[in-house]
Protein backbone atom coordinates (compact mmCIF):
# COMPACT_ATOMS: atom_id res chain seq x y z
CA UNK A 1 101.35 95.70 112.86
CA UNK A 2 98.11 95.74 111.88
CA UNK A 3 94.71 93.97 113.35
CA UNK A 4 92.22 92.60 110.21
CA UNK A 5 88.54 91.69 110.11
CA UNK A 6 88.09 88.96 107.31
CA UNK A 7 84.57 87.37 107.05
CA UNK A 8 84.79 83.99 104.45
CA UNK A 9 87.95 82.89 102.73
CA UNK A 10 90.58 84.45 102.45
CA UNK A 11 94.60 84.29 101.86
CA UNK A 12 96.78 86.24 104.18
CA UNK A 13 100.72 86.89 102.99
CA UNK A 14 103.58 87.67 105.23
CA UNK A 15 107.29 88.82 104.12
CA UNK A 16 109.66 85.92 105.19
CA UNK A 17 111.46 86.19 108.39
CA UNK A 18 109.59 88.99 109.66
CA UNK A 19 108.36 86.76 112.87
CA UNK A 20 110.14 84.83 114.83
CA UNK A 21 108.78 81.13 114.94
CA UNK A 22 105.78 80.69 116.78
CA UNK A 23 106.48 78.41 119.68
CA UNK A 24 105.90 74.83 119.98
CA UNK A 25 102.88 73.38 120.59
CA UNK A 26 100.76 75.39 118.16
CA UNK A 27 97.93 74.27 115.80
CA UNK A 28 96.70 75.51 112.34
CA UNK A 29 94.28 73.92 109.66
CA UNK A 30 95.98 72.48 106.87
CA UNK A 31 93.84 72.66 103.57
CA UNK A 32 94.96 70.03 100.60
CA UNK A 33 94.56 71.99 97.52
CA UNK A 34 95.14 69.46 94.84
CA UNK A 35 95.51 65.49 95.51
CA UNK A 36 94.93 64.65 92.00
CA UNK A 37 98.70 64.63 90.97
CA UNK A 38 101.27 62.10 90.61
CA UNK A 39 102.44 61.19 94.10
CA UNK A 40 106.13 60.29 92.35
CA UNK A 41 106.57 63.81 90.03
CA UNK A 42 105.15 65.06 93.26
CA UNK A 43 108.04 63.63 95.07
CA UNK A 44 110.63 64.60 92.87
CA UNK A 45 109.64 67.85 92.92
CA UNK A 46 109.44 68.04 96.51
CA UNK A 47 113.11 66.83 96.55
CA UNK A 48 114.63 69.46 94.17
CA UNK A 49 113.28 72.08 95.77
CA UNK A 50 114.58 71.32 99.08
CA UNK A 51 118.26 70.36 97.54
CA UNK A 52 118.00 74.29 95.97
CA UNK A 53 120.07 76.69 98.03
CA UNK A 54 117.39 79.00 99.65
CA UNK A 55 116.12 82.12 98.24
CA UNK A 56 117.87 85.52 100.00
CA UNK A 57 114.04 86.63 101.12
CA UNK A 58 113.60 83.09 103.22
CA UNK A 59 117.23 82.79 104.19
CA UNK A 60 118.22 82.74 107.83
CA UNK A 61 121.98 83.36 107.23
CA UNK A 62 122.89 85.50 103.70
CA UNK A 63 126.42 85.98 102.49
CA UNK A 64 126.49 88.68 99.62
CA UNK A 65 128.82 90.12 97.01
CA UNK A 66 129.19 93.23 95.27
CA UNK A 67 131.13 94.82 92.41
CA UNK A 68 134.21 94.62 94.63
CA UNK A 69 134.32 90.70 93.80
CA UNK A 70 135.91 91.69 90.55
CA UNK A 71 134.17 89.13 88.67
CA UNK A 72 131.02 86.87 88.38
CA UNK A 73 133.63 83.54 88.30
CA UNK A 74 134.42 84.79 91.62
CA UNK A 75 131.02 84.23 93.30
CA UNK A 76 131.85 80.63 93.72
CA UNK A 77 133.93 80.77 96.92
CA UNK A 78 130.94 82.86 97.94
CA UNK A 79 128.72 79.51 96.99
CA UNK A 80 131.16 77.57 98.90
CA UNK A 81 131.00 79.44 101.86
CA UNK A 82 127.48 79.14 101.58
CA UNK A 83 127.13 75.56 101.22
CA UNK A 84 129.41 74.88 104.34
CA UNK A 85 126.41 77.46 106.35
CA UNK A 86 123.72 76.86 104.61
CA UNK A 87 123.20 80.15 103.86
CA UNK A 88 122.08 81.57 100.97
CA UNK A 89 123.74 84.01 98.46
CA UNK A 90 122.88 87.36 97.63
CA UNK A 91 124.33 90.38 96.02
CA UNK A 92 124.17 94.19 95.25
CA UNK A 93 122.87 96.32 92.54
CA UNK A 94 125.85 97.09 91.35
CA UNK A 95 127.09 93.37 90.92
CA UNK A 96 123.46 93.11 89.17
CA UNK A 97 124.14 95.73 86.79
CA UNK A 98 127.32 94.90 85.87
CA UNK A 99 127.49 90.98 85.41
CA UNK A 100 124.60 89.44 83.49
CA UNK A 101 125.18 86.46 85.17
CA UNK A 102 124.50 87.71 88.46
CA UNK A 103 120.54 87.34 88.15
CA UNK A 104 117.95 89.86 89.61
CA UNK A 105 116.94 87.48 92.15
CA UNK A 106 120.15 87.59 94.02
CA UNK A 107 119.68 91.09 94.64
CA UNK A 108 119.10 92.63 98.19
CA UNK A 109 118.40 96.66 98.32
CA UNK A 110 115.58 99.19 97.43
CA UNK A 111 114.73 97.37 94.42
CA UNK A 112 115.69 94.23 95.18
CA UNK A 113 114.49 92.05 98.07
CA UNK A 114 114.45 93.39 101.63
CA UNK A 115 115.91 91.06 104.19
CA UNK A 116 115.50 90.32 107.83
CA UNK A 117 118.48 87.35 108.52
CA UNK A 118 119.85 86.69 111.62
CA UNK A 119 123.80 86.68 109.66
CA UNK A 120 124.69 88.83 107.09
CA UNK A 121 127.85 88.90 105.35
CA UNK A 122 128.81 91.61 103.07
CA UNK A 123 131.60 90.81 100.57
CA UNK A 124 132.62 93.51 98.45
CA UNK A 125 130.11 95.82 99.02
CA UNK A 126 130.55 99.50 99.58
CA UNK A 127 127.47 99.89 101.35
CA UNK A 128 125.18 102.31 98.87
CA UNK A 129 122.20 103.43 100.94
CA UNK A 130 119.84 101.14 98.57
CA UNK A 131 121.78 98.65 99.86
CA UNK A 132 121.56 99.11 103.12
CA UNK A 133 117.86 99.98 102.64
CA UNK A 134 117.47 96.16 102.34
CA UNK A 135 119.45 94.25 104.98
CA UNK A 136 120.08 96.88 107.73
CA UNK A 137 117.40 95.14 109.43
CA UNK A 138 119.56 92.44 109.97
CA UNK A 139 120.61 91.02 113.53
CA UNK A 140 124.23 91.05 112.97
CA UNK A 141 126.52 92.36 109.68
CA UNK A 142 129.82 91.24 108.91
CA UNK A 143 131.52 93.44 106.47
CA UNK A 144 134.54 92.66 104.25
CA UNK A 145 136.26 95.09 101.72
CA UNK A 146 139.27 96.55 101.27
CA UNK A 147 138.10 99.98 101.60
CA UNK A 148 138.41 100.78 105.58
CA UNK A 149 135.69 104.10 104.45
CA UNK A 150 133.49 102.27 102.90
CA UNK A 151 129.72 103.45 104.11
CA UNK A 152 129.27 99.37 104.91
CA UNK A 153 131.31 99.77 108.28
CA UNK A 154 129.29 102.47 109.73
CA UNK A 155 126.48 99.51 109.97
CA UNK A 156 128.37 96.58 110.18
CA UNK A 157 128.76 95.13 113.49
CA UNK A 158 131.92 93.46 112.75
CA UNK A 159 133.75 94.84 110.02
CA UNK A 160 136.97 93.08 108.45
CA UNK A 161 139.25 95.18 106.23
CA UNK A 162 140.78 93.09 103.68
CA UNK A 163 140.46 92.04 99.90
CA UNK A 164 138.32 89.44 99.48
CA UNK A 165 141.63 87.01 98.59
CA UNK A 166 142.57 87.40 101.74
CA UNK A 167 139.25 86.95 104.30
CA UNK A 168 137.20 84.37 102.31
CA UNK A 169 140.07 81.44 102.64
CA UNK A 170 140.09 82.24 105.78
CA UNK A 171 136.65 82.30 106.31
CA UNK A 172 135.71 78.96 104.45
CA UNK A 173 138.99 77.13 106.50
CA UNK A 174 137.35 78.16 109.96
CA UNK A 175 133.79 77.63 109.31
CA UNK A 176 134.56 74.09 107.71
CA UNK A 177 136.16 73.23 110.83
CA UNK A 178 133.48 74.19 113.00
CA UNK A 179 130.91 72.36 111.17
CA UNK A 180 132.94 69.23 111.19
């Protein structure tokens, strides 16, 4: 934490999910920008931004794969998962690296994007201390992966060892049930 003296205008930015939300009740001043634009394009915009899964940094609930996925393709039943949550998917270095079609945004660890979710589900992943470096902070980790020493477990707080065949059914069955 730090205390700031600004004098004039300024722009203050903080990392996503690093506060809890302020209570109730509060005030701020909003400042329109820009009121020159198309109120329609403006609209449509507006609308396919928030139908866009969220971004890893500004999700409150992040389900990630690595390497141990076996496959791009695969990150679809991660997607699903997702969409029944609305959570937002991330993934390691190594899936990163290995899988061009994993993009750099996805990625959570040193040099990725550091995350502060209240859920975080690790498919996959070994747990590489990069890694970790960027979702440890999180309130509660759910690792899955078929290695029972993987470094994940020693920081999970519920660890599952299976193959990712075998949990994410499962997974998707029970949380589409409780959503209904």
């Amino acid at each position: 934490m730090q205390t700031v003296a600004l004098s004039g205008p300024a722009v203050v930015s903080v990392r996503a999910n690093v506060f809890d939300a302020a209570d109730a009740g509060g005030s701020n001043e909003v400042s329109v920008v820009d009121t020159t634009g198309n109120m329609a394009t403006a609209v449509q915009e507006f609308m396919a931004r928030a139908s866009k899964r969220l971004d890893v940094a500004e999700a409150n609930v992040i389900i990630s794969g690595g390497r141990g996925m076996g496959s791009p393709d695969n990150f679809v039943h991660l997607e699903a998962i997702a969409d029944t949550i609305g959570a937002a998917v991330g993934a390691s270095r190594a899936a990163v690296d290995t899988w061009e079609a994993i993009p750099h945004s996805m990625q959570v660890g040193q040099t990725g994007k550091t995350v502060n979710p209240n859920l975080y589900i690790a498919v996959g992943i070994s747990g590489a201390i990069q890694h970790l470096a960027g979702m440890r902070s999180s309130k509660y980790i759910v690792a899955i992966n078929k290695d029972a020493d993987a470094p994940i477990f020693q920081h999970a707080d519920y660890g599952i060892v299976a193959t990712w065949e075998e949990a994410l059914p499962v997974l998707q069955s029970t949380l589409s049930g409780m959503m209904a």
